[in-house]
Protein backbone atom coordinates (compact mmCIF):
# COMPACT_ATOMS: atom_id res chain seq x y z
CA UNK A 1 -1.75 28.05 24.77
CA UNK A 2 -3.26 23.99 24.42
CA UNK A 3 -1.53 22.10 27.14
CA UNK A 4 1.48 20.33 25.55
CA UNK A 5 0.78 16.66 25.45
CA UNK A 6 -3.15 17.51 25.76
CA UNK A 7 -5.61 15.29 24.20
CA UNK A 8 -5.61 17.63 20.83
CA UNK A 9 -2.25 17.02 20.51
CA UNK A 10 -2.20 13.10 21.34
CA UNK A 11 -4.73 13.15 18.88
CA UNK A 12 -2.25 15.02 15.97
CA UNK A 13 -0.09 12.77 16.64
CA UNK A 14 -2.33 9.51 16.29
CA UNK A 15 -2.93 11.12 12.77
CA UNK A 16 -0.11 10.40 11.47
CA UNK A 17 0.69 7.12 12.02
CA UNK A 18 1.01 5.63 8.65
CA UNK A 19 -2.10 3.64 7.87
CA UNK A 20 0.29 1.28 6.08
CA UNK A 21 2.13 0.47 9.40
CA UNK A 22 -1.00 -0.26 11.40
CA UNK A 23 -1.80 -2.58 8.20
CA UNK A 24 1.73 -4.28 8.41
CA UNK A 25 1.18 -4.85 12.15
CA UNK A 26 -2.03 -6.47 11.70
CA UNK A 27 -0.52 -9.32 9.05
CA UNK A 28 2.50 -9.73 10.29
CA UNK A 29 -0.01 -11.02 13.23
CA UNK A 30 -2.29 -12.91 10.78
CA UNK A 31 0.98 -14.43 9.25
CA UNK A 32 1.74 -16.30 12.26
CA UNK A 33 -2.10 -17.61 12.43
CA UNK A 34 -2.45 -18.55 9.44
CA UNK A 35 0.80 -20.31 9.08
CA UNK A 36 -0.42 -22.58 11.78
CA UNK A 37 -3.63 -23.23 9.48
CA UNK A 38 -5.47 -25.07 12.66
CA UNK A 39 -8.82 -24.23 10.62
CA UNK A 40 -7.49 -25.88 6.86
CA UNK A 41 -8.71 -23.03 5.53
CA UNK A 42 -4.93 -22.18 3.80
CA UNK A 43 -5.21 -25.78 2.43
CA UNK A 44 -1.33 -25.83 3.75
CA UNK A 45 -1.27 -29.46 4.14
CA UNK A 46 -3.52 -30.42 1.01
CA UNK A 47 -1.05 -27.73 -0.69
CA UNK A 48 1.97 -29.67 0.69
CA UNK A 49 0.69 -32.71 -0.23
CA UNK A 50 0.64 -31.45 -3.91
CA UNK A 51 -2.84 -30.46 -4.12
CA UNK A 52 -3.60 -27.05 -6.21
CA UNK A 53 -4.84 -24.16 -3.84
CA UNK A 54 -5.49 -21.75 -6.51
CA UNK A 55 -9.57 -20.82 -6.37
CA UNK A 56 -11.40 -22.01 -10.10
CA UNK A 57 -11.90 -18.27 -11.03
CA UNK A 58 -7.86 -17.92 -11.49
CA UNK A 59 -7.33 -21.40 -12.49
CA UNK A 60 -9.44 -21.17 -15.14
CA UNK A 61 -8.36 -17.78 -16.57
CA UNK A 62 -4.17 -17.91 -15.65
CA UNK A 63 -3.86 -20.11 -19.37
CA UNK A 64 -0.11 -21.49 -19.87
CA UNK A 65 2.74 -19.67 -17.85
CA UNK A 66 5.56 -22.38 -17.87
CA UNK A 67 8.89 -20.64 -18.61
CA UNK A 68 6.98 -17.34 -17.71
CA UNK A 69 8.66 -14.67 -15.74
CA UNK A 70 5.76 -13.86 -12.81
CA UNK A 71 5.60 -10.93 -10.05
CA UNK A 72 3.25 -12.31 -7.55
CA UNK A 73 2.34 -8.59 -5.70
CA UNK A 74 0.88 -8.85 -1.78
CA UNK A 75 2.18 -12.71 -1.73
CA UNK A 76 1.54 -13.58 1.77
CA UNK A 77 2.54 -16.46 3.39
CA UNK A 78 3.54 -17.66 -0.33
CA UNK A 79 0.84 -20.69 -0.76
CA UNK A 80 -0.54 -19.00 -4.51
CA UNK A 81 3.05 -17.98 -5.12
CA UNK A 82 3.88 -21.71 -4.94
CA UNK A 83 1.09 -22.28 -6.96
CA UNK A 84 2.12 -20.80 -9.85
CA UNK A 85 5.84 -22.60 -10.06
CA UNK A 86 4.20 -25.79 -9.84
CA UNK A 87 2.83 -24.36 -13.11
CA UNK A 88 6.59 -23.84 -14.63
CA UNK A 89 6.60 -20.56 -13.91
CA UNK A 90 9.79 -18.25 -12.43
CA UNK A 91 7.93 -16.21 -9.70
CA UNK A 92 8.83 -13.88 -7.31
CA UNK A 93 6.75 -13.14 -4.38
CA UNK A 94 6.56 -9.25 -2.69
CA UNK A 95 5.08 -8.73 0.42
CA UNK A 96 5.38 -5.91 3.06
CA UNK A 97 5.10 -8.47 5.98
CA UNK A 98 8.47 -10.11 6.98
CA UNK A 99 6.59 -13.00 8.90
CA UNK A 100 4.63 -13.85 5.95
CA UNK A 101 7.60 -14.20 4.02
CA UNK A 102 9.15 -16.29 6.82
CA UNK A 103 6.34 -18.65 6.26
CA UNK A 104 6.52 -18.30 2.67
CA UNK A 105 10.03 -19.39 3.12
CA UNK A 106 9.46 -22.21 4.44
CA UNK A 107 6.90 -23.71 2.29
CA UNK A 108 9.24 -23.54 -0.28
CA UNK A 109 11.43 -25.51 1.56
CA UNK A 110 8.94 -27.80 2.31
CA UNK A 111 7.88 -28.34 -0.96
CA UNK A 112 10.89 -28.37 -2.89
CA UNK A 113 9.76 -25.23 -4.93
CA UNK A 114 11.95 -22.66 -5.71
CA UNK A 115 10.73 -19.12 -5.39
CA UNK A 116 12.34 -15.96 -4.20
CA UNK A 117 10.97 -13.86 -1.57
CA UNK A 118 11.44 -10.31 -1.17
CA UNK A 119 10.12 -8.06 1.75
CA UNK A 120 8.76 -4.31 0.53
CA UNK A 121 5.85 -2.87 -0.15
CA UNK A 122 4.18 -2.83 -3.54
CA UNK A 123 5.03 1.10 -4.12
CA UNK A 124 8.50 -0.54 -3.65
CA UNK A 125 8.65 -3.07 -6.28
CA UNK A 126 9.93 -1.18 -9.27
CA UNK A 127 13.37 -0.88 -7.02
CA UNK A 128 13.62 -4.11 -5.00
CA UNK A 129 12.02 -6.61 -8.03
CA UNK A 130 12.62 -4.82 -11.80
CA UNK A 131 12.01 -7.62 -13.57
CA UNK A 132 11.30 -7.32 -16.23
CA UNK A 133 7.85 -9.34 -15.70
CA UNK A 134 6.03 -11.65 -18.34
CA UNK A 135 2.82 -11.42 -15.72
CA UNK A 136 2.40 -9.43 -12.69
CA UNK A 137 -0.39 -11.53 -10.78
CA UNK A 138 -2.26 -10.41 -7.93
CA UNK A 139 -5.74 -11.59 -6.47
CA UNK A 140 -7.75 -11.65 -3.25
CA UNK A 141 -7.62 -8.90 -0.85
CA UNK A 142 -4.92 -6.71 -2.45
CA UNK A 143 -5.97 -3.54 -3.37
CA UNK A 144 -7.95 -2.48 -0.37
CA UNK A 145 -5.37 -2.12 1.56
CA UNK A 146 -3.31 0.57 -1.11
CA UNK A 147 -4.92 3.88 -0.58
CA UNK A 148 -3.61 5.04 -4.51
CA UNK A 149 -4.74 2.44 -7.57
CA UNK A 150 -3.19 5.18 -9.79
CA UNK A 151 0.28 4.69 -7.93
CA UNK A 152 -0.31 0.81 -8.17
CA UNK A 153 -1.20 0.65 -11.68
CA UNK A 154 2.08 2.48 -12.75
CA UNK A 155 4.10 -0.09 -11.00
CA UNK A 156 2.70 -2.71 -12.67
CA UNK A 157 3.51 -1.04 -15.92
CA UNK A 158 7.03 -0.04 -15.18
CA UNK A 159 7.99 -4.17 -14.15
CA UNK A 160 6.01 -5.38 -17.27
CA UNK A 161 8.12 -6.27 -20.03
CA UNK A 162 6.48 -5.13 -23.43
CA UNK A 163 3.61 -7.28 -24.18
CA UNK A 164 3.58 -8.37 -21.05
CA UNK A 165 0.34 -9.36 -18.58
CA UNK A 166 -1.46 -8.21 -15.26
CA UNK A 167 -3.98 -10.92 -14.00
CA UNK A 168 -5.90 -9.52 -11.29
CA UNK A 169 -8.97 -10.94 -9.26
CA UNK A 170 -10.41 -9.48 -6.15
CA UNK A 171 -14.17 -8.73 -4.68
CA UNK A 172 -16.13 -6.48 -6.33
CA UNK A 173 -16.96 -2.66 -5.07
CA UNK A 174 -19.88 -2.92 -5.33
CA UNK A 175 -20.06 -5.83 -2.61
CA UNK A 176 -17.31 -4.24 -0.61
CA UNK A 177 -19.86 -1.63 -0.17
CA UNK A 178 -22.16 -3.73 1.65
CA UNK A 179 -22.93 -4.98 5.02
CA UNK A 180 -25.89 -6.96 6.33
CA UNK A 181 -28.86 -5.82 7.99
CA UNK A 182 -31.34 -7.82 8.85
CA UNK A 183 -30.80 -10.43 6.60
CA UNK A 184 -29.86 -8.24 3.64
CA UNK A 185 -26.97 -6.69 1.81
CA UNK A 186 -27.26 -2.90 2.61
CA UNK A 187 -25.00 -0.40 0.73
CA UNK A 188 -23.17 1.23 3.97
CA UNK A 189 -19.83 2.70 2.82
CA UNK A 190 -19.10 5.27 0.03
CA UNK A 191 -17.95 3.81 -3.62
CA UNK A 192 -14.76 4.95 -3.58
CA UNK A 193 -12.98 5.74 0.03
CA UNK A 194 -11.24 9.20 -0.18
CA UNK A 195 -7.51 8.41 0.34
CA UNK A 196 -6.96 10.53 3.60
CA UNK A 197 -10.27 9.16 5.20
CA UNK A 198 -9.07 5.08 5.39
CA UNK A 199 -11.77 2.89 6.82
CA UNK A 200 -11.46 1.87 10.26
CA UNK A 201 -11.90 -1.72 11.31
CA UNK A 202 -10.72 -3.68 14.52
CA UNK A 203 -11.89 -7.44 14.10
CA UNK A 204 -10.95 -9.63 17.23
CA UNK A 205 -9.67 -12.46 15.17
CA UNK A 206 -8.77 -12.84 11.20
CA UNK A 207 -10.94 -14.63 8.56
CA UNK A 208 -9.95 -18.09 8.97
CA UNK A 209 -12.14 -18.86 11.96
CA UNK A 210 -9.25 -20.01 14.23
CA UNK A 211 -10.19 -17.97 17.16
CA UNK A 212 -6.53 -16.45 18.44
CA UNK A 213 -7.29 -13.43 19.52
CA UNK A 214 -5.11 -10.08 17.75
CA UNK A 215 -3.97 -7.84 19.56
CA UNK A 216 -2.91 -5.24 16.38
CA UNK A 217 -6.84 -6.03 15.26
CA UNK A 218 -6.54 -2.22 13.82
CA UNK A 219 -6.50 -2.17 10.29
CA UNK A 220 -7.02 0.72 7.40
CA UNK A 221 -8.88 0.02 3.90
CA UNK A 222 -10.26 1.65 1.10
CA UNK A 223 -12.65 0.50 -1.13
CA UNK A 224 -12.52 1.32 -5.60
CA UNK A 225 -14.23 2.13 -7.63
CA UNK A 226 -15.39 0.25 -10.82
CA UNK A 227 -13.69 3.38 -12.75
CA UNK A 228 -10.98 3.76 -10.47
CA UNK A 229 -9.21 0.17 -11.24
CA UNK A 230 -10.11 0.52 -14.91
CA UNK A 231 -9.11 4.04 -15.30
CA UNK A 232 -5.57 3.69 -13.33
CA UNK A 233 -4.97 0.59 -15.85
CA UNK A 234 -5.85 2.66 -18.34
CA UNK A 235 -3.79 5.99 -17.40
CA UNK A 236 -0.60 3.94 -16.85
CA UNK A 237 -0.75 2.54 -20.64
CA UNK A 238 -2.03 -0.86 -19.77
CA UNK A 239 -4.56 -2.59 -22.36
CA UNK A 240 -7.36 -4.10 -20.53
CA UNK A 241 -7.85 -7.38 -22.72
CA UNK A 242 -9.98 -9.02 -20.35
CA UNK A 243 -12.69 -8.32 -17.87
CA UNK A 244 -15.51 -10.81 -16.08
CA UNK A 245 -17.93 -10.18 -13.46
CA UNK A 246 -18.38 -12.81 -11.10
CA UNK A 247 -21.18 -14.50 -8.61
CA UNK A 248 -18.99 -16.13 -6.23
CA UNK A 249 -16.20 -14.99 -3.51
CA UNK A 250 -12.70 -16.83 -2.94
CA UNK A 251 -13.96 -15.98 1.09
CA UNK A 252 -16.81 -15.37 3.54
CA UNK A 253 -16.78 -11.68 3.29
CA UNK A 254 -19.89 -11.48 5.03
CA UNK A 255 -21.70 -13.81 7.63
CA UNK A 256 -24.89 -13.79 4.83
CA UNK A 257 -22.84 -15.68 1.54
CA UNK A 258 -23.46 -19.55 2.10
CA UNK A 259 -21.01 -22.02 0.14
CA UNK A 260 -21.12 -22.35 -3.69
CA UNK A 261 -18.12 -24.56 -3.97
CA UNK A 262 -16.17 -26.07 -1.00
CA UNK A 263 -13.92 -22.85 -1.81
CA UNK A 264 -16.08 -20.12 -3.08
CA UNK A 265 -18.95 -18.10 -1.51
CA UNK A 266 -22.08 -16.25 -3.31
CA UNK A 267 -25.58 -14.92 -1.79
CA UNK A 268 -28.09 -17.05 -0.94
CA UNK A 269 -31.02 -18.39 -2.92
CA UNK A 270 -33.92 -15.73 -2.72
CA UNK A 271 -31.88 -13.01 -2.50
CA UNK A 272 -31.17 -10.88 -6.13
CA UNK A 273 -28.13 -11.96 -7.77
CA UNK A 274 -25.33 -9.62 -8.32
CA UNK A 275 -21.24 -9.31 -8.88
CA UNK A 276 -19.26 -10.86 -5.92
CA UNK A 277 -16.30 -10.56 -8.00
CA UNK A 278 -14.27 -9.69 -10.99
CA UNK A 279 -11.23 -10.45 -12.60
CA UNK A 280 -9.04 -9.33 -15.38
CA UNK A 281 -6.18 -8.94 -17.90
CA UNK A 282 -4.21 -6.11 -19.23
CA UNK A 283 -1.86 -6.06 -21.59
CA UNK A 284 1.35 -3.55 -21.55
């Protein structure tokens, strides 16, 4: 008989911790960084000063949504959600992290916007915010931290009102795939991560280059695939009206891209040229 409380069984045990937790532990972290902002790169004070944070790709593509009825999914601290009621839209923001939405809160207040806030995760959303939706928006480092597209894309569709919109924009797999070696981009990690194998990472700080060390630095990801976005938008009735391909990044996702914009990344000159992003529209 294994000793009770034996490695094996510590192990079991570690197992099962929901990958979604360790995730929610991480950014509720992050949320308190980045609400700080020492490094600018939230543009909180540009943003407060009335200054549009939303990154061209999105800006360019959103089109009218005054009046519109919005679902901002995996808000964050709020800044994009913000965003778009400075456009005239009526936007709710959903978020799994409480201290995001405590900075998200505040923003608002600081701004004079009016948005509501509403903890849960995105699985969530058809119960806590029903809408119906006009547009359910979400971009930039969303969907590699849900381990089922399928599940997301039928909650998009279920808080769509008919005729209604998704706008999405995030990396690209196939650059989420990489890493750098030696000065390159090297494929490393599998097209599309199996949903019970997450991948593992542990950076010491987050992306905005302030240097606060995290203490939850564990996080769990998965990567999709090119067919797995479409085909879940697809499966869950959504009309994809819209797709582009991109060459540029909304961050530094690795130390190799060099700037293309003051906000946007891409590879640098020499090296072959290939999608750092995508974004796109379906229609319910």
């Amino acid at each position: 008989q294994a000793h009770v409380g034996g490695p094996s069984e510590v192990e079991d045990i570690l197992a099962v911790v929901d990958p979604l937790e360790i995730n929610q532990r991480n950014w509720d972290e992050r949320a308190v960084i980045h609400s700080r902002d020492t490094t600018g790169d939230y543009m909180l004070d540009r943003f407060r000063a009335g200054e549009d944070a939303l990154h061209d790709i999105e800006a360019s593509e959103l089109g009218d949504i005054a009046g519109k009825r919005v679902l901002h999914l995996q808000c964050h601290i709020g800044r994009d959600t913000l965003c778009l009621v400075r456009r005239g839209a009526i936007v709710t923001g959903l978020d799994f992290s409480q201290e995001a939405l405590r900075t998200a809160r505040q923003l608002a207040v600081e701004t004079g916007l009016q948005a509501e806030f509403v903890q849960g995760r995105v699985d969530e959303a058809p119960q806590l915010t029903p809408g119906p939706f006009d547009l359910v928006f979400t971009t930039w480092g969303t969907i590699c931290w849900l381990p089922d597209l399928y599940a997301w894309a039928r909650v998009i569709a279920a808080v769509l009102a008919p005729g209604g919109q998704l706008y999405f924009a995030d990396a690209h797999p196939s650059f989420l795939l990489m890493e750098t070696a030696q000065g390159k981009l090297v494929p490393t990690h599998d097209f599309q991560t199996p949903r019970e194998r997450p991948l593992e990472f542990n950076p010491a700080t987050t992306y905005t280059g302030d240097p606060t060390i995290l203490i939850n630095r564990e996080t769990r990801e998965w990567i999709h695939s090119l067919s797995t976005i479409m085909g879940s938008l697809i499966e869950a009735g959504l009309t994809v009206t819209m797709f582009r391909e991109h060459e540029v990044l909304s961050w530094q996702g690795l130390d190799l891209l060099v700037p293309a914009t003051e906000r946007l990344w891409r590879v640098p000159d020499g090296h072959p040229r290939f999608p750092l992003s995508l974004s796109l529209r379906a229609r319910k």
